[in-house]
N, C-alpha and C. Protein backbone atom coordinates (compact mmCIF):
# COMPACT_ATOMS: atom_id res chain seq x y z
N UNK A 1 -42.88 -11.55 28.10
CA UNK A 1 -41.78 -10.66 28.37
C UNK A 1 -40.58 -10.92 27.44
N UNK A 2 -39.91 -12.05 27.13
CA UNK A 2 -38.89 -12.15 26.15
C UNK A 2 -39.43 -11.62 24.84
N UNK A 3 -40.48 -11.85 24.20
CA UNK A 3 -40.87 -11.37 23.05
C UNK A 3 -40.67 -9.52 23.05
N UNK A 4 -41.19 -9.22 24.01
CA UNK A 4 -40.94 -7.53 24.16
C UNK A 4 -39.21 -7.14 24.05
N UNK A 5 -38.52 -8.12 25.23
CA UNK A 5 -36.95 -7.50 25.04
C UNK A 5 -36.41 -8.10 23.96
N UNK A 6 -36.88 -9.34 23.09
CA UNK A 6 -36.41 -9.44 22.12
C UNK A 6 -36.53 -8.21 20.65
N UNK A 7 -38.32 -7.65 20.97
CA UNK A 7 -38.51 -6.59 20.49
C UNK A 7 -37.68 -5.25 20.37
N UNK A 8 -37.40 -4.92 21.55
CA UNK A 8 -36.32 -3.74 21.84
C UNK A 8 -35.07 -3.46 21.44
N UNK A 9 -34.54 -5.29 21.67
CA UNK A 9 -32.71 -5.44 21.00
C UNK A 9 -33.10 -5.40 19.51
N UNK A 10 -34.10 -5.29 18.61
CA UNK A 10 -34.56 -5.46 17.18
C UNK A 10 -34.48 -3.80 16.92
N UNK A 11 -35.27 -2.86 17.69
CA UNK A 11 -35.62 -1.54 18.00
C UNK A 11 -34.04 -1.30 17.71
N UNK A 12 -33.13 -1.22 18.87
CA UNK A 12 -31.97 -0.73 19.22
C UNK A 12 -31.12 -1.25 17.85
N UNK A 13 -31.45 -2.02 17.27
CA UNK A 13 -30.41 -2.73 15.92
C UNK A 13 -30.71 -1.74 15.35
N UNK A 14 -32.33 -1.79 14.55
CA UNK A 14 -32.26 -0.68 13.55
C UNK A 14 -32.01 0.84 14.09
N UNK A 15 -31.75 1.06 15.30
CA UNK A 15 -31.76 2.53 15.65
C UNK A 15 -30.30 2.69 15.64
N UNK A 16 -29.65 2.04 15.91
CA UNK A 16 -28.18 2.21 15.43
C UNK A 16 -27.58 1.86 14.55
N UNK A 17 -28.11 1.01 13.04
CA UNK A 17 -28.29 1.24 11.81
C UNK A 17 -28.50 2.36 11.42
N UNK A 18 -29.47 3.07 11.74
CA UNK A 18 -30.21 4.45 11.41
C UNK A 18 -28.94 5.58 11.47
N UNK A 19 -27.95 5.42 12.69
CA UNK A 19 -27.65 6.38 13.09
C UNK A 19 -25.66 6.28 11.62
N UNK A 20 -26.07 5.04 12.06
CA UNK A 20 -24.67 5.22 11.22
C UNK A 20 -24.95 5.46 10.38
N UNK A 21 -25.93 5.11 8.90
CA UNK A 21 -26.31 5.54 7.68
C UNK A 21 -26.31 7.09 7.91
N UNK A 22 -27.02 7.67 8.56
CA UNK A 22 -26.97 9.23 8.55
C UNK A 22 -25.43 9.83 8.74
N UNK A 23 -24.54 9.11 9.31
CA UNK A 23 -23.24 9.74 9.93
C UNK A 23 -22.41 9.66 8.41
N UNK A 24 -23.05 8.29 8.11
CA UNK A 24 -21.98 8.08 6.83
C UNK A 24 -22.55 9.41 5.79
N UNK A 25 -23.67 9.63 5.56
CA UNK A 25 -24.29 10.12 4.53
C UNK A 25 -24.00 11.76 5.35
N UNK A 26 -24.16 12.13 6.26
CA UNK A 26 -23.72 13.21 6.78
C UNK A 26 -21.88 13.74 6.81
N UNK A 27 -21.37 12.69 6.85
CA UNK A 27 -19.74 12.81 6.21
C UNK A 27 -19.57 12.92 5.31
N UNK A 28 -20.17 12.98 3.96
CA UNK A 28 -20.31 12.56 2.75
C UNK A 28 -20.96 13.99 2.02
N UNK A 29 -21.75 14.95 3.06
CA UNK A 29 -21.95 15.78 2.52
C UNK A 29 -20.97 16.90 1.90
N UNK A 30 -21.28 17.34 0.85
CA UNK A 30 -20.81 18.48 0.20
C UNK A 30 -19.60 17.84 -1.27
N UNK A 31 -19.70 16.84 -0.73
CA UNK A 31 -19.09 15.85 -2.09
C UNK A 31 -19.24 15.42 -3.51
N UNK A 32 -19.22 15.43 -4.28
CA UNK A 32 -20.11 15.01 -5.17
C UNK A 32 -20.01 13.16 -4.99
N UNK A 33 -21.40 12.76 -5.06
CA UNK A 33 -21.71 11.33 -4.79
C UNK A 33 -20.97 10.32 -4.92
N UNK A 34 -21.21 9.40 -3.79
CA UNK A 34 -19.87 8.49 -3.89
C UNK A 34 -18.16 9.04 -3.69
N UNK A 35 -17.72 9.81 -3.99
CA UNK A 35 -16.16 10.46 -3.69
C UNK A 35 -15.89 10.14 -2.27
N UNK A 36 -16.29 10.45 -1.18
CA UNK A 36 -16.08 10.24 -0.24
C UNK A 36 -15.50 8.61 0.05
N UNK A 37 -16.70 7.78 -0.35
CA UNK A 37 -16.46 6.61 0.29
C UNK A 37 -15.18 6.18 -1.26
N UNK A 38 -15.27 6.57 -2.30
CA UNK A 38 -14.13 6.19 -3.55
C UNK A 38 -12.35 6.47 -2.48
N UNK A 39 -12.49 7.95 -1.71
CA UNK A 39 -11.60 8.19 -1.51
C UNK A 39 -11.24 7.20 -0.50
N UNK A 40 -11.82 6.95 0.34
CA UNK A 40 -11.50 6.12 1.75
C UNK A 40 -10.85 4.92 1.34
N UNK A 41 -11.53 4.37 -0.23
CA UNK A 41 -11.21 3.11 -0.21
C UNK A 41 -9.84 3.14 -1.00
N UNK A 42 -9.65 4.09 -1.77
CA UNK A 42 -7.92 4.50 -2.08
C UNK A 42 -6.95 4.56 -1.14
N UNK A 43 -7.32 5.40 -0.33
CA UNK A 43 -6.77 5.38 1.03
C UNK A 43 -6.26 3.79 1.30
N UNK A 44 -7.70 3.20 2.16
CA UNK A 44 -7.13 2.32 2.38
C UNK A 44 -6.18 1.35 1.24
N UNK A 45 -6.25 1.44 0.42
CA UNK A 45 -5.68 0.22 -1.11
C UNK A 45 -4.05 0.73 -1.00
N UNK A 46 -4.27 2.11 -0.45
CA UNK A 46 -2.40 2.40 -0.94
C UNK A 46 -2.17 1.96 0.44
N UNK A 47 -2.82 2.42 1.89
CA UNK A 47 -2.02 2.09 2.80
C UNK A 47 -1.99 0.28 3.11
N UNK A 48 -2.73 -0.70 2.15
CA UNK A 48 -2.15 -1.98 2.24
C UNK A 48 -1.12 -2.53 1.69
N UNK A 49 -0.83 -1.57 0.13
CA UNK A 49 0.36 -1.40 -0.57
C UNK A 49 1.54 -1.11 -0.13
N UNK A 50 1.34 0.15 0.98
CA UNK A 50 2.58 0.30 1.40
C UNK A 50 3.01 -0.43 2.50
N UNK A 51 2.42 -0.91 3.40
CA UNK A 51 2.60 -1.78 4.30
C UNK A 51 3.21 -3.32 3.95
N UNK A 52 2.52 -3.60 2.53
CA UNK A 52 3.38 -4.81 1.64
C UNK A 52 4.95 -4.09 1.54
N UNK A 53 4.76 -3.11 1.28
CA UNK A 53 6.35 -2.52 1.03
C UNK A 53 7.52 -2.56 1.81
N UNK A 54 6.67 -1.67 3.18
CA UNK A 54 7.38 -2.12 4.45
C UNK A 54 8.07 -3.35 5.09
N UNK A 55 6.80 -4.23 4.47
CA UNK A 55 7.10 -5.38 4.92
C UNK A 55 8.54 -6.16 3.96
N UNK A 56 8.26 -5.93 3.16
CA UNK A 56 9.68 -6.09 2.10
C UNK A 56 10.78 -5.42 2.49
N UNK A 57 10.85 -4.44 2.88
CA UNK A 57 11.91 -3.79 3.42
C UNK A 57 12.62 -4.56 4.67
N UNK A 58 11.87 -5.11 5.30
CA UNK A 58 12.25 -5.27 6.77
C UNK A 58 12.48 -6.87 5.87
N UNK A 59 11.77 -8.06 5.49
CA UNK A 59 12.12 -8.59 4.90
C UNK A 59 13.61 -9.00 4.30
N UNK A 60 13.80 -7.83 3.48
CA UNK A 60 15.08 -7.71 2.32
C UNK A 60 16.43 -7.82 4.07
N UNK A 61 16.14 -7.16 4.88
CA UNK A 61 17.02 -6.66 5.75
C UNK A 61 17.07 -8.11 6.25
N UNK A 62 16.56 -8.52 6.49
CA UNK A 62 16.29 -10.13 7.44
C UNK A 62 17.05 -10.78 6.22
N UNK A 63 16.84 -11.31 5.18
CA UNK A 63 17.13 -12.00 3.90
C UNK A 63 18.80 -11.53 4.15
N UNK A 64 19.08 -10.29 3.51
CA UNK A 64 20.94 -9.54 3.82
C UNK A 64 21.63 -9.97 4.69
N UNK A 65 21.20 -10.26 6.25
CA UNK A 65 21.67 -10.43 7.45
C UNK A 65 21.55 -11.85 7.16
N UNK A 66 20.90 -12.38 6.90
CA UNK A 66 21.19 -14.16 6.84
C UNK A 66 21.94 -14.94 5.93
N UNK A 67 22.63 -14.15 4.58
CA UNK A 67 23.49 -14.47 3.72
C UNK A 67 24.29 -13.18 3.55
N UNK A 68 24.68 -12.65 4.31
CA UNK A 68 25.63 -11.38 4.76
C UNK A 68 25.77 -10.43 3.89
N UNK A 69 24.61 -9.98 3.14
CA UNK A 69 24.46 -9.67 2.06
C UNK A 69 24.48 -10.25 0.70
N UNK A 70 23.10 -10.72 0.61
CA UNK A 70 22.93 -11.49 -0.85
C UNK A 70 23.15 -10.69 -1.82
N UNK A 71 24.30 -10.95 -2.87
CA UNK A 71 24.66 -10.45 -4.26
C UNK A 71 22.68 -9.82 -5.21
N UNK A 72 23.24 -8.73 -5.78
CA UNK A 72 21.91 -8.22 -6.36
C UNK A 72 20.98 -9.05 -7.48
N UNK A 73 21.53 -10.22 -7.68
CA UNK A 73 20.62 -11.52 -8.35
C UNK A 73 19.85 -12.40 -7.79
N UNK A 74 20.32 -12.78 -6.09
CA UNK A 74 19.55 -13.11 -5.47
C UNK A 74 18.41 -12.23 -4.62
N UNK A 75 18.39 -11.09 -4.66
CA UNK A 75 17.23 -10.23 -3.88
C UNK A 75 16.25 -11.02 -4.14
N UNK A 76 15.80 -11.08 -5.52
CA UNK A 76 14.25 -11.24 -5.24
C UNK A 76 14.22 -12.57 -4.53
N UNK A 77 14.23 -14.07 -5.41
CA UNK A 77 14.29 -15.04 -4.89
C UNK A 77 14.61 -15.33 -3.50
N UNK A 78 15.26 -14.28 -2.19
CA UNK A 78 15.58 -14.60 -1.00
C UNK A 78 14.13 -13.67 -0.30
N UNK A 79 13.85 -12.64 -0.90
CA UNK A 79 12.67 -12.02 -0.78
C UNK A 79 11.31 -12.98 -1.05
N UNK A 80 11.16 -13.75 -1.95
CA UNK A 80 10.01 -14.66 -1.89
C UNK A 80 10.12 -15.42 -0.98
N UNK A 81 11.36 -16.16 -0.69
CA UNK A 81 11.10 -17.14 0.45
C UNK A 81 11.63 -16.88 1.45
N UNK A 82 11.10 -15.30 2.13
CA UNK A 82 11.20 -15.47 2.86
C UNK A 82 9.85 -14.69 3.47
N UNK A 83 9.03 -14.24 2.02
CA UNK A 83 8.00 -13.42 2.54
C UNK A 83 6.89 -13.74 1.22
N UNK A 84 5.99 -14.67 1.78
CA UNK A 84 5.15 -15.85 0.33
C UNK A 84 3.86 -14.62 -0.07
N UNK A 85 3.64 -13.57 1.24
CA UNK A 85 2.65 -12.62 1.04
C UNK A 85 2.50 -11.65 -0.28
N UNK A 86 3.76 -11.44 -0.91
CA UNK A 86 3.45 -10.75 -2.03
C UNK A 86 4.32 -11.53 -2.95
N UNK A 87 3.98 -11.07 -4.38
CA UNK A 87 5.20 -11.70 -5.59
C UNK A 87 6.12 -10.53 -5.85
N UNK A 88 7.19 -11.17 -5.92
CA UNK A 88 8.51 -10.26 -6.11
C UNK A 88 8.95 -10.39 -7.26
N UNK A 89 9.11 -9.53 -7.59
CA UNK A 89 9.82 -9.62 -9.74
C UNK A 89 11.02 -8.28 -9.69
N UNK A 90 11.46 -8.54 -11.18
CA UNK A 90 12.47 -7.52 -10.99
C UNK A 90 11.31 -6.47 -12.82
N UNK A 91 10.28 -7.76 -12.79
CA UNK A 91 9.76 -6.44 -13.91
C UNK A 91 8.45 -5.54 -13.23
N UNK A 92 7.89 -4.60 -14.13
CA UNK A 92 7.01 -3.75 -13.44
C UNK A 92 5.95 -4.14 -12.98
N UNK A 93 5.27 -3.59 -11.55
CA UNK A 93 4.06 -4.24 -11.67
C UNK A 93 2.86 -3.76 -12.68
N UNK A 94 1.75 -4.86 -12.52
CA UNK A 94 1.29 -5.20 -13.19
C UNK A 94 -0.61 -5.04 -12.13
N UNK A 95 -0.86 -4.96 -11.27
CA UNK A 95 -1.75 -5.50 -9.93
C UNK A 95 -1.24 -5.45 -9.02
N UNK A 96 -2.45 -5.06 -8.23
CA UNK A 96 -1.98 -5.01 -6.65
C UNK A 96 -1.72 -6.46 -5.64
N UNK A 97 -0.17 -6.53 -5.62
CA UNK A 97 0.09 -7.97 -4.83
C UNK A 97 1.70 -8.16 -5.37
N UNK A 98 1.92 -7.61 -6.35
CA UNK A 98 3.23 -7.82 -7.13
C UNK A 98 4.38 -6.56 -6.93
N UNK A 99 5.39 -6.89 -6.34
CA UNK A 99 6.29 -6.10 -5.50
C UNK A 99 7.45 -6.14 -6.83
N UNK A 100 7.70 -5.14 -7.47
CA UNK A 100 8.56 -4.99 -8.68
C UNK A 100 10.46 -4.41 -7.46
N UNK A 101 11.48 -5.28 -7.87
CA UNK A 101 12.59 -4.80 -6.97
C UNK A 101 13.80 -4.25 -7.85
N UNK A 102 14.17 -3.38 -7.34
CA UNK A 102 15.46 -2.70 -8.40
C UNK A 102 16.28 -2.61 -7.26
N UNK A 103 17.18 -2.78 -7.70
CA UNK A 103 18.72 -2.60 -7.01
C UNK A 103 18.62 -3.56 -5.92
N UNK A 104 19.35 -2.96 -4.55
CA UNK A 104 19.67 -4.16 -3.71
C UNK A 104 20.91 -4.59 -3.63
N UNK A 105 21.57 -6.03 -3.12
CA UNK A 105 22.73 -6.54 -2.85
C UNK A 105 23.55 -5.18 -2.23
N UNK A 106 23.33 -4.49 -1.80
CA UNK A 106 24.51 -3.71 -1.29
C UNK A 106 24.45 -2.29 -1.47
N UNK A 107 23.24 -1.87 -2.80
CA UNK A 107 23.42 -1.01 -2.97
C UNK A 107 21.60 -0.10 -2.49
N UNK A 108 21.26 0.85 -3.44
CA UNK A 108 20.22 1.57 -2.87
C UNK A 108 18.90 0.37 -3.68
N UNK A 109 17.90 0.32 -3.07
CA UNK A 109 16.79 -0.98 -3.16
C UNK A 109 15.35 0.07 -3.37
N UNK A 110 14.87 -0.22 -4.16
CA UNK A 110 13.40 0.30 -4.78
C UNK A 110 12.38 -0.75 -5.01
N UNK A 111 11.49 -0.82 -4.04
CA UNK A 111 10.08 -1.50 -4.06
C UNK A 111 9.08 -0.49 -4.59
N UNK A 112 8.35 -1.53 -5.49
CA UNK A 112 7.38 -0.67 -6.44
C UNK A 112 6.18 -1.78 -6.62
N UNK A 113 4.77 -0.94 -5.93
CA UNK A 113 3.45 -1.79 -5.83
C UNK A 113 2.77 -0.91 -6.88
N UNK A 114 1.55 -1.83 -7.20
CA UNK A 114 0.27 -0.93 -7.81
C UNK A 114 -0.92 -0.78 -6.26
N UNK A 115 -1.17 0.36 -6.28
CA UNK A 115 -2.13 0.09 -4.74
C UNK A 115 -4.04 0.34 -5.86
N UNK A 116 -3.57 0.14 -7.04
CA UNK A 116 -4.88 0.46 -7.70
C UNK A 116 -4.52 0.47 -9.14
N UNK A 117 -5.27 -0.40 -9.81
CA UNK A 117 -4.87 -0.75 -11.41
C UNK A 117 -5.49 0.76 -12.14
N UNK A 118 -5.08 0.68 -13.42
CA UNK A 118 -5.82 1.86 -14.06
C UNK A 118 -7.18 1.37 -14.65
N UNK A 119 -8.41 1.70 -14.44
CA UNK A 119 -9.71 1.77 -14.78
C UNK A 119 -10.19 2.92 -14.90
N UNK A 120 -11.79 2.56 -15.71
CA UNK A 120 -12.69 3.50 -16.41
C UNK A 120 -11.94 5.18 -16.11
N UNK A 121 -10.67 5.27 -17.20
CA UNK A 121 -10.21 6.43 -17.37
C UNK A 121 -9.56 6.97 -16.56
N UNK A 122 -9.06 6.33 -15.39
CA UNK A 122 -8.31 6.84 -14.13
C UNK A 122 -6.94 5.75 -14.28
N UNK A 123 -5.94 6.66 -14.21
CA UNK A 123 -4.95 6.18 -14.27
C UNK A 123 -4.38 5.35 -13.23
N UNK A 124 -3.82 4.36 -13.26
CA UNK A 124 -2.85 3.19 -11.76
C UNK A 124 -2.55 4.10 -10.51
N UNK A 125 -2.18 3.80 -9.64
CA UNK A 125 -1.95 4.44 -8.94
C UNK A 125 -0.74 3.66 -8.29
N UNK A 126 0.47 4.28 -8.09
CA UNK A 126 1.62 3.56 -7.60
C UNK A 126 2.69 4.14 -6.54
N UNK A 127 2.61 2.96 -5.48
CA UNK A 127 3.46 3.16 -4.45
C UNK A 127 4.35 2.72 -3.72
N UNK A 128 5.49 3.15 -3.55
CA UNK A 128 7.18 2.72 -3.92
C UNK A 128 8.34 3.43 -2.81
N UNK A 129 8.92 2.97 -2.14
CA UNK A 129 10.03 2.94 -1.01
C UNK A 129 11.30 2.72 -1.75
N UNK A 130 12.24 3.86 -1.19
CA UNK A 130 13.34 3.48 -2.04
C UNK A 130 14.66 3.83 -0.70
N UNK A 131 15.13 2.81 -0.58
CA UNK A 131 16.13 2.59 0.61
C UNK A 131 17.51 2.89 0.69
N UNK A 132 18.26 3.08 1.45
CA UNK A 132 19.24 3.31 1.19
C UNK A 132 20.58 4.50 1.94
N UNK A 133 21.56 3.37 2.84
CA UNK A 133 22.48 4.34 3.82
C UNK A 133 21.42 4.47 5.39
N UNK A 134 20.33 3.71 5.22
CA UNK A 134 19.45 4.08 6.38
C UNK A 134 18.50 5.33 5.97
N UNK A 135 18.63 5.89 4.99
CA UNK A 135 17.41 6.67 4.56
C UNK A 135 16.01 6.33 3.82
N UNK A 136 15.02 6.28 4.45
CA UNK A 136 13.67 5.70 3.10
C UNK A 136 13.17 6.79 2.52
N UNK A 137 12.89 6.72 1.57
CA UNK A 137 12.05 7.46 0.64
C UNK A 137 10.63 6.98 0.49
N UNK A 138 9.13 7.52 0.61
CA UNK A 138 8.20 7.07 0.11
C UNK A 138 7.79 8.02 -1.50
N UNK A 139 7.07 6.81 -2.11
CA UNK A 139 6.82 8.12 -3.39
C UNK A 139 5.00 7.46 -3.76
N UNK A 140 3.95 7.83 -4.16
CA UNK A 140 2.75 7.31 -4.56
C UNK A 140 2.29 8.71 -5.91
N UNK A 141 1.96 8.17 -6.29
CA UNK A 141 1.71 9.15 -8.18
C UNK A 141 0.84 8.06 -8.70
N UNK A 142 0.37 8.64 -10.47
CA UNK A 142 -0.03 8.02 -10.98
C UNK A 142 1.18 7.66 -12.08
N UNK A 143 2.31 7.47 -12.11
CA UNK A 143 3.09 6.83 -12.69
C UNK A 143 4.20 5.81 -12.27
N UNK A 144 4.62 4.41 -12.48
CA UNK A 144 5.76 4.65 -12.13
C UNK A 144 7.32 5.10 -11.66
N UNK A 145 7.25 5.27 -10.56
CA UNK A 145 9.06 6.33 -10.31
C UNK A 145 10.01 5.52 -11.13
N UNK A 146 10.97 6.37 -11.59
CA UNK A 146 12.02 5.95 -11.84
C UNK A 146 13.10 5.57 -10.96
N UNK A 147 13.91 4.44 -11.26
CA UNK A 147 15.25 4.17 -10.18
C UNK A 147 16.11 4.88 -10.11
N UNK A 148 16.72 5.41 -9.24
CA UNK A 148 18.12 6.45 -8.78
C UNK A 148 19.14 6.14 -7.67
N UNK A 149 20.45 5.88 -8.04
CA UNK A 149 21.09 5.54 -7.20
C UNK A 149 21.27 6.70 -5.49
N UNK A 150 20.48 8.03 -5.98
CA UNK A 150 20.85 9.13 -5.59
C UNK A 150 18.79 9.42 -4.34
N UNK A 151 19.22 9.89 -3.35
CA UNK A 151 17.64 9.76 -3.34
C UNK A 151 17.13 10.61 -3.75
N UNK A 152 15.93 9.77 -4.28
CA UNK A 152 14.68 11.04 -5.14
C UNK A 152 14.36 11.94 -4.82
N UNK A 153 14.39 12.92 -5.29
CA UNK A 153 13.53 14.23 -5.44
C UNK A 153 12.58 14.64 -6.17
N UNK A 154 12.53 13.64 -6.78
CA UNK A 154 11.42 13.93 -7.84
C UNK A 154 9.41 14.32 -7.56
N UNK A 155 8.59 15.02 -8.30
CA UNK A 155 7.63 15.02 -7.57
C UNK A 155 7.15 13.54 -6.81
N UNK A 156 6.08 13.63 -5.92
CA UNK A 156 5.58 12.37 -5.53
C UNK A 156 7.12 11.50 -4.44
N UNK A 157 7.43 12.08 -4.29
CA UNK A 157 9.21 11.80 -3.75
C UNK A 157 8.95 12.62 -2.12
N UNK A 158 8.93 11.93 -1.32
CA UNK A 158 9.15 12.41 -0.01
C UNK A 158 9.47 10.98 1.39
N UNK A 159 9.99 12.09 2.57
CA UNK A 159 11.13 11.42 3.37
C UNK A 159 9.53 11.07 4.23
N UNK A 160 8.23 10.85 4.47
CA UNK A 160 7.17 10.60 4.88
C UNK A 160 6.68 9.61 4.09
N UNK A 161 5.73 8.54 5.20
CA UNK A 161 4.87 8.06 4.09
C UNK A 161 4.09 8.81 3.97
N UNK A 162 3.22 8.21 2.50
CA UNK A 162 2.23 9.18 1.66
C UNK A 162 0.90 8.75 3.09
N UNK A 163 -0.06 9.73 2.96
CA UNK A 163 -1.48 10.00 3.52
C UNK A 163 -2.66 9.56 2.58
């Protein structure tokens, strides 16, 4: 008798193997190959990017409030130690993990990730929060945004995060 229900829970593995391969491959229809699961995983890459972002934001705010506003030379350096999860620079990024910071100390603050390097002919993909008076901006493109003391409007520029 154990050999049989061990048989069955073996049955029931691959039968619900079975079922997800078809669901995946049945979601997938009308795509051209692979796109589907390419897109999901963009998806997910920017929404870990932006969530690094977020997290910098709330960060930077914690960092301000504990030196009553750190002068705009200390941002980054109060931003690393106080958040070891990403690298903070004031130059562009470069890879996904490296949080590029403009402005700050007082004034309007721009976090800028790569949520996807540029490969085989597809350009970076980049996504960037820009703060300021209590307003955020999200922006994701295939270029770097530019900094503006003013909030963006520019394409790829909206008061939502990106989808």
């Amino acid at each position: 008798m154990p050999t049989f229900q061990g048989g069955m829970r073996c049955v029931r593995h691959i039968t619900c193997l079975t079922v997800l391969a078809l669901a995946a491959a049945v979601g997938a229809c009308g795509e051209p190959s692979g796109q589907g699961f390419g897109d999901s995983v963009d998806k997910a890459r920017a929404a870990k990017a932006l969530s690094a972002l977020q997290t910098g934001l709330v960060t930077l705010a914690v960092a301000q409030a504990d030196t009553a506003g750190a002068p705009a030379g200390n941002v980054v350096p109060a931003l690393q130690a106080k958040d070891p999860t990403s690298r903070y620079t004031t130059l562009a990024p470069t890879e996904p993990g490296v949080v590029q910071v403009v402005g700050g100390g007082g004034g309007p603050v721009m976090l800028v990730t790569l949520s996807d390097v540029a490969a085989e002919g597809r350009p970076g993909h980049y996504v960037a929060v820009w703060q300021a008076a209590g307003r955020t901006m999200y922006y994701a493109g295939p270029a770097a945004p530019g900094y503006t003391t003013e909030a963006p409007s520019t394409p790829g520029w909206a008061a939502t995060p990106p989808r």
